[in-house]
Protein backbone atom coordinates (compact mmCIF):
# COMPACT_ATOMS: atom_id res chain seq x y z
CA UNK A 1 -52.12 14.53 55.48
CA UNK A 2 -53.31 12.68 52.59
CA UNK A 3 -50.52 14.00 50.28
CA UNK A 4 -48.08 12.75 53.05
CA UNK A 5 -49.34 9.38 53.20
CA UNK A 6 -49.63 8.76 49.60
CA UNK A 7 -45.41 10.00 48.96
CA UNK A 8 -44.62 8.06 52.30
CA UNK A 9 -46.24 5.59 49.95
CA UNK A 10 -44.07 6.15 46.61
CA UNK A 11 -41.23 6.18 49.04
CA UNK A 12 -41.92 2.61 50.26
CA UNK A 13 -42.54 1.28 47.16
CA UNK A 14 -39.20 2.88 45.45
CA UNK A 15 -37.44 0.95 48.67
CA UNK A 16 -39.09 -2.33 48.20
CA UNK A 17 -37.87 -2.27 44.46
CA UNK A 18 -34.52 -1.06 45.76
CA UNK A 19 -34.23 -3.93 47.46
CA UNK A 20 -34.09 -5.99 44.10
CA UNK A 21 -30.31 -4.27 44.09
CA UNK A 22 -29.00 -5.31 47.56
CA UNK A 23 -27.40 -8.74 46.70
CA UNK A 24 -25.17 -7.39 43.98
CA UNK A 25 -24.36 -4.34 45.51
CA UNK A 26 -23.68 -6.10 49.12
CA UNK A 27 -21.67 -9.16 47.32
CA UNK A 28 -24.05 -11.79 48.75
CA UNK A 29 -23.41 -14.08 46.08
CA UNK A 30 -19.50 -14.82 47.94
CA UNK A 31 -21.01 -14.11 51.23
CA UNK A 32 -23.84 -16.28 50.90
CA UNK A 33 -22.04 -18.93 49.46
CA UNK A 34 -20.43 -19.82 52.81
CA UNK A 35 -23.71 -20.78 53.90
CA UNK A 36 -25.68 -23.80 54.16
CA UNK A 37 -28.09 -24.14 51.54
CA UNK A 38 -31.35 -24.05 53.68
CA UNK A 39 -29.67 -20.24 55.35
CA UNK A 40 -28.47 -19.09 52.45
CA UNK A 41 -32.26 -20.04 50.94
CA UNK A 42 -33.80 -18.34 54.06
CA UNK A 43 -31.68 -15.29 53.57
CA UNK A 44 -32.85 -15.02 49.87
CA UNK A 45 -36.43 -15.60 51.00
CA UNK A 46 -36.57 -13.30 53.65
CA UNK A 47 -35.36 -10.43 51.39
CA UNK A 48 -37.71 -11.15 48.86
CA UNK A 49 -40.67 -10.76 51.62
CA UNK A 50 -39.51 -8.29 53.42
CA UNK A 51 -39.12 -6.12 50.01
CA UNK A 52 -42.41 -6.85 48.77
CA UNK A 53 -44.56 -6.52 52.38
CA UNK A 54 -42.76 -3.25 51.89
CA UNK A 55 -43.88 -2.47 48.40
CA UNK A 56 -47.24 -4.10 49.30
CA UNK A 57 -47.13 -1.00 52.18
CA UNK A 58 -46.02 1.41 49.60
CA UNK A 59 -49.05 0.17 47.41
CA UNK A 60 -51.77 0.39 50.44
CA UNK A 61 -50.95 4.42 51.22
CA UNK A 62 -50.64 5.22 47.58
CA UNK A 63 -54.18 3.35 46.92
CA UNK A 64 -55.79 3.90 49.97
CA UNK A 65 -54.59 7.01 52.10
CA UNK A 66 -57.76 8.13 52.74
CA UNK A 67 -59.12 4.43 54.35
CA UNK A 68 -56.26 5.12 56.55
CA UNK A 69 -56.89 8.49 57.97
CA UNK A 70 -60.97 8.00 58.33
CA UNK A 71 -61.86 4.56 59.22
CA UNK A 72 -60.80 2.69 61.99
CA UNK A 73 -59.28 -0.46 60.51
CA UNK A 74 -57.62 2.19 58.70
CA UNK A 75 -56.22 3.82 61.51
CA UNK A 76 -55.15 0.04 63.17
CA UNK A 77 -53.38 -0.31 59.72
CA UNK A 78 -51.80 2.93 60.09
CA UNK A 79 -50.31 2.32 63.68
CA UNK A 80 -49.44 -1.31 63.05
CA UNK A 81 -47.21 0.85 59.91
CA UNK A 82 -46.15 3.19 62.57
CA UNK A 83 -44.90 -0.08 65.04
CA UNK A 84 -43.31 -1.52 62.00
CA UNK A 85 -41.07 1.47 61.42
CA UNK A 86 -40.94 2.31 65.03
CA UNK A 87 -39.29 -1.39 65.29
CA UNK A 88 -36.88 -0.37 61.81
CA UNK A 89 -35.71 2.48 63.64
CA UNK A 90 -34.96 0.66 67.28
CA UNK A 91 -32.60 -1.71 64.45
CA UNK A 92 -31.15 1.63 63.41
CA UNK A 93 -29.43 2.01 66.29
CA UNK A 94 -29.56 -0.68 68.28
CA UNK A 95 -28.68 -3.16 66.27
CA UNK A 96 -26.35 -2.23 63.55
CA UNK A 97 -22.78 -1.46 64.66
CA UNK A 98 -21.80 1.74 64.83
CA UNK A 99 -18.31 0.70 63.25
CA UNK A 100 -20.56 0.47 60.01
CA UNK A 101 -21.08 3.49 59.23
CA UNK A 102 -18.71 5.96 61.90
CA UNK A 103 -15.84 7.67 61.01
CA UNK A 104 -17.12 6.75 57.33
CA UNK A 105 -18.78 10.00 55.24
CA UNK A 106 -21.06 8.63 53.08
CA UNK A 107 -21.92 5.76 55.59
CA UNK A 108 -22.69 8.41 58.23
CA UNK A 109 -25.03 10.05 55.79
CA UNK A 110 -26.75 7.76 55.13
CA UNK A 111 -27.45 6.42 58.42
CA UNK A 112 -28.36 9.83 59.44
CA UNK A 113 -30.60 9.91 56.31
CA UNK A 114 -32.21 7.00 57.17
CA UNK A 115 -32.69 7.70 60.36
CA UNK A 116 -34.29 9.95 59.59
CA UNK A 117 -36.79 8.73 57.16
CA UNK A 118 -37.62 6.03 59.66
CA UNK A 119 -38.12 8.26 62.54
CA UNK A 120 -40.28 10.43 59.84
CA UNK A 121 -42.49 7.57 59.20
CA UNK A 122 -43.28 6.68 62.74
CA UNK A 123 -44.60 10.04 63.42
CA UNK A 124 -46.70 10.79 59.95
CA UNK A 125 -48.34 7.25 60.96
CA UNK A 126 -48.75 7.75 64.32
CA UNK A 127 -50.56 11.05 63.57
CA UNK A 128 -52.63 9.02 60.72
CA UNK A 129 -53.42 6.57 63.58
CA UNK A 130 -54.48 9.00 66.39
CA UNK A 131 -54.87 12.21 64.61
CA UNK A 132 -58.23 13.42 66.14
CA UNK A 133 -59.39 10.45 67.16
CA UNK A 134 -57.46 9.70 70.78
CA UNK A 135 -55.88 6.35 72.13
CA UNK A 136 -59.36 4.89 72.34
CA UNK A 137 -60.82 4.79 69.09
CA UNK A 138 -57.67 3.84 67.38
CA UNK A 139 -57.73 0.57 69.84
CA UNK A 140 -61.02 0.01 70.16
CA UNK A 141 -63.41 2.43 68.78
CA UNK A 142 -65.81 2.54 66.08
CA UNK A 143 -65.01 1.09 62.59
C-alpha cells in the first residue's frame, strides 16, 4: 500500500506541473482576454493554486506515505484526499458536457482515462483512510 501511495504521489505531482501547460494548450490567452481583469486574474490564480495544492498532495504521499497509512491525522489526511478526488470525479461527469469529449476519439479516451484515475484515487485513499482501522478511528479515534 505504501508503494501505491507514494506513485499516486508522483502521479499528482506530474499533474500539478502539467498544469503549468494548460493556458497555451487551451488558448486562454484569447479566451481570457474577453474577461474583466479581476476574472481573468481569478482564473489565473485559481489555476496556479489548484496546481500547486495538487503538487503539494503529490509531495505529502511521496514524503510521507507511511504517516498516512499508520497514524490517525494521517488517515484524516488520507480521506480528506479521498473527498477531494471523490469531488474531481462527481465534476467528471456531472459537470463537464458530454459534447466535450463524445463522439470525439481521443477526447473519449481521455475522459475514460481520467475517469479512471480519479475513481482509482478515491478508492487507494479510502482504503489508506479505513484500511484496518473502521469508520471510527478514522473519525475519531486515536492519533
Amino acid at each position: 500500500m505504501k508503494l501505491l501511495i507514494e506513485i499516486a504521489g508522483w502521479g499528482m505531482l506530474l499533474l500539478g506541473v502539467v498544469h503549468v501547460f494548460f493556458p497555451k494548450h487551451f488558448d486562454w490567452k484569447t479566451d481570457l482576454a474577453q474577461l474583466s481583469l479581476i476574472n481573468r486574474q481569478m482564473a489565473e490564480v485559481h489555476l496556479f493554486f489548484v496546481a500547486f495544492f495538487v503538487a503539494l498532495m503529490g509531495l505529502l504521499c511521496i514524503t510521507s506515505a507511511n504517516l498516512l497509512l499508520h497514524t490517525g491525522l494521517g488517515r484524516r489526511v488520507s480521506l480528506g484526499i479521498s473527498i477531494f478526488w471523490g469531488a474531481r470525479l462527481l465534476v467528471q461527469h456531472f459537470w463537464y458536457s458530454p459534447r466535450l469529449w463524445r463522439g470525439k476519439p481521443f477526447e473519449t479516451i481521455v475522459h475514460v482515462v481520467f475517469t479512471m484515475i480519479w475513481l482509482t484515487l478515491v478508492v487507494l485513499f479510502a482504503m489508506a483512510a479505513f484500511g484496518n482501522s473502521g469508520v471510527s478511528n478514522v473519525v475519531i479515534g486515536p492519533d
